[in-house]
Protein backbone atom coordinates (compact mmCIF):
# COMPACT_ATOMS: atom_id res chain seq x y z
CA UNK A 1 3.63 7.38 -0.80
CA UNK A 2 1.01 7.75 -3.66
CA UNK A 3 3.69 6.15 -5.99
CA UNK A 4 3.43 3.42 -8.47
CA UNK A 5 7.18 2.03 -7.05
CA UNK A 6 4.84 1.92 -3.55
CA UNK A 7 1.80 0.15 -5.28
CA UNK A 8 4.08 -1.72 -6.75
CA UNK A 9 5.93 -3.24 -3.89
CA UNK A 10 2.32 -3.79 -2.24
CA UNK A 11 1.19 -6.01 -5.16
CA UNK A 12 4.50 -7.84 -4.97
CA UNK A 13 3.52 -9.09 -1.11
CA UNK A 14 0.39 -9.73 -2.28
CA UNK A 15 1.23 -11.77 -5.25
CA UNK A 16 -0.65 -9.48 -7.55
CA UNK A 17 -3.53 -9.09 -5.62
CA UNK A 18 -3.25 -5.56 -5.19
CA UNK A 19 -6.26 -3.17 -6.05
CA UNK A 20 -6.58 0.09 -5.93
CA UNK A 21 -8.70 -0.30 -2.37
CA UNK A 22 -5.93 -2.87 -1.36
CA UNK A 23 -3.38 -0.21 -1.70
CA UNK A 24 -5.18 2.58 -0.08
CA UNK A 25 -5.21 0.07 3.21
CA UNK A 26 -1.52 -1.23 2.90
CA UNK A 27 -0.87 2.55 2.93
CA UNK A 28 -2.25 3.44 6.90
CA UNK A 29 -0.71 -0.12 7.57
CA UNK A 30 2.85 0.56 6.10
CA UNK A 31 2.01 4.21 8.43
CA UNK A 32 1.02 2.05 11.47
CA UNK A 33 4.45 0.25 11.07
CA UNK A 34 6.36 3.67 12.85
CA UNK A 35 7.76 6.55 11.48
CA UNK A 36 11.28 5.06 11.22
CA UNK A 37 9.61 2.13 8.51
CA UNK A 38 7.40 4.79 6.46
CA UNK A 39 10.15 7.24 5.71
CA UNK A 40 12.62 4.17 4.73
CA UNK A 41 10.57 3.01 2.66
CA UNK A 42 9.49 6.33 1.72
CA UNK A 43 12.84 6.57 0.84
CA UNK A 44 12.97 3.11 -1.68
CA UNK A 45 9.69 0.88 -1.73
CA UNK A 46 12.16 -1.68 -1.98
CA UNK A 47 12.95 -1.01 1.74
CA UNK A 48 9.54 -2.48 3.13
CA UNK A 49 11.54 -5.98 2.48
CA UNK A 50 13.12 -5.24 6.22
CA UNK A 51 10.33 -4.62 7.81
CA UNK A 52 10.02 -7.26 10.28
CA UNK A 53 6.23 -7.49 9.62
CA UNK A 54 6.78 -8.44 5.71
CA UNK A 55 9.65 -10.82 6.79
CA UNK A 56 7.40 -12.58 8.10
CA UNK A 57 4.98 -12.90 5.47
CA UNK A 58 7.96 -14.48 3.26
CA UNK A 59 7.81 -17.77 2.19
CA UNK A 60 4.12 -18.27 2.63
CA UNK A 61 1.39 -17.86 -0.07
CA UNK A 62 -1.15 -14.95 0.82
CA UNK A 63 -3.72 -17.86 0.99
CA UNK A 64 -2.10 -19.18 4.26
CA UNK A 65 -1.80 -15.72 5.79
CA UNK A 66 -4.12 -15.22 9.03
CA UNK A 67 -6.14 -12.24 8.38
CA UNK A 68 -4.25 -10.22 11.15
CA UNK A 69 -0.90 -10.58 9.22
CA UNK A 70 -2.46 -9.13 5.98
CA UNK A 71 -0.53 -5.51 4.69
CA UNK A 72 -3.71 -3.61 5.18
CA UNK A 73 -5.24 -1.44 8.07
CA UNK A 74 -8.72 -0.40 6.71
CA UNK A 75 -9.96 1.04 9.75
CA UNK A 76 -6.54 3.13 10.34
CA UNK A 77 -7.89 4.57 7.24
CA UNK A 78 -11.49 5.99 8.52
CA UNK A 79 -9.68 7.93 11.73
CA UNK A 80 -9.07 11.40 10.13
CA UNK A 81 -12.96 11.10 8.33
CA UNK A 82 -14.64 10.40 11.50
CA UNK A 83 -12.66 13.30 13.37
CA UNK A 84 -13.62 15.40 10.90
CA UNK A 85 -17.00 14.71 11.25
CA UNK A 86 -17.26 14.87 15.17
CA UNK A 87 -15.43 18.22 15.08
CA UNK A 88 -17.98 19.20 12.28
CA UNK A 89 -20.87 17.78 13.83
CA UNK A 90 -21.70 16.50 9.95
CA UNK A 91 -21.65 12.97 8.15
CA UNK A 92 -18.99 12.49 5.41
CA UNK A 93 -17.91 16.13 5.74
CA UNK A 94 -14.56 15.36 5.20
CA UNK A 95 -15.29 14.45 1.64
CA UNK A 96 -17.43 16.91 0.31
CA UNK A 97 -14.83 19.97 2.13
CA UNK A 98 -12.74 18.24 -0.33
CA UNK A 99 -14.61 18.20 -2.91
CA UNK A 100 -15.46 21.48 -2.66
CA UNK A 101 -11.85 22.70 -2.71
CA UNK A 102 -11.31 20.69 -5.55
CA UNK A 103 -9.18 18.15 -4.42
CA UNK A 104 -9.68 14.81 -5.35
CA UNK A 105 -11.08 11.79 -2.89
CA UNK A 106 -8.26 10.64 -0.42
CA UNK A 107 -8.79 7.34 -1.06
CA UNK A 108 -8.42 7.78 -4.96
CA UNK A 109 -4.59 6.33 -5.68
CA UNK A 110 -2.95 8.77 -8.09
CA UNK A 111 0.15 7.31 -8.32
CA UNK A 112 2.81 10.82 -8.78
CA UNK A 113 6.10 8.51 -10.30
CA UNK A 114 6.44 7.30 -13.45
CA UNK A 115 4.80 4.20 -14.33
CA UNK A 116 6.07 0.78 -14.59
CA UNK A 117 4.05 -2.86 -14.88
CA UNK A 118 4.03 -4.32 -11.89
CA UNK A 119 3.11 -7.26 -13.09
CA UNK A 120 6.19 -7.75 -15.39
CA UNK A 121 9.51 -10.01 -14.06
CA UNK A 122 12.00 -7.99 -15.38
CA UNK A 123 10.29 -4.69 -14.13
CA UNK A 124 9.89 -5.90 -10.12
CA UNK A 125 13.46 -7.11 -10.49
CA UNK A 126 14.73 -3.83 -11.78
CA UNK A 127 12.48 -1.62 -9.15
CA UNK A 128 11.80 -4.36 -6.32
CA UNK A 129 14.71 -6.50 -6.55
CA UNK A 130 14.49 -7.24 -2.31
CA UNK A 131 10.65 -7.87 -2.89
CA UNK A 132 11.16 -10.03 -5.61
CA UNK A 133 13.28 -12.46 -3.72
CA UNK A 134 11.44 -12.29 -0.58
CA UNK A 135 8.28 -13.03 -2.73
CA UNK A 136 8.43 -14.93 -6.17
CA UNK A 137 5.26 -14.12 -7.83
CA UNK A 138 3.21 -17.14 -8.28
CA UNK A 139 0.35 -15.36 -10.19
CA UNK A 140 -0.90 -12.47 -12.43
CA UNK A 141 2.89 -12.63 -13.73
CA UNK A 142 3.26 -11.17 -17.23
CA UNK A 143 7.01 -12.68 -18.89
């Protein structure tokens, strides 16, 4: 799901207000949304279109969104750190047994794909074309 197709689809439904943060969140949320909805759009980021939670955000500038309806899940995000830490009986473990084993911070997007500008017209049409419908960009939009 570390993909810039994925990061890309999140900073379509949020008109281009998708950070690196922003994207770890939208990540647990798209998670919390039920297997069956992560592995489509697994699948094709262009697939979180159908999910009934985005179809609802359509039509409706992020500004007007209730903070409840936002793609993110933040505190989904903390559950494995914390159980890692009560099983260790340490604070932040999870992160330096990373660390030590050389991986690099979980919450660190390294997008695996090839890169594309998400904030280009013709490149959400040609990789997003559901998103882009659902949501016209209204900023951050490069010609």
């Amino acid at each position: 799901m570390d993909t810039y197709a994925m990061w890309g689809a999140a900073n379509q439904i949020m008109d281009g207000l998708c950070s690196g943060d922003a994207f770890w969140y939208f990540q647990p949320w798209l998670i919390g949304q039920g297997q069956r909805w992560w592995h489509h759009a697994a699948q094709n980021p262009d697939n979180v279109a159908g999910l009934p939670a985005v179809r609802a955000l359509a039509g409706r500038s992020p500004r007007e969104w209730a903070d409840a309806e936002w793609p993110h899940w933040e505190e989904l995000s903390y559950v494995a750190p914390r159980a890692y830490d009560h099983i260790t009986g340490r604070e932040d473990s999870l992160d330096e047994t990373l660390d030590a084993r050389g991986h690099r911070t979980y919450s660190d997007p390294e997008p695996t794909d090839q890169p594309w500008d998400s904030d280009s017209l013709a490149q959400i049409e040609q990789h997003l074309p559901h998103l882009a419908r659902l949501f016209p960009r209204q900023q951050y939009m490069k010609p």
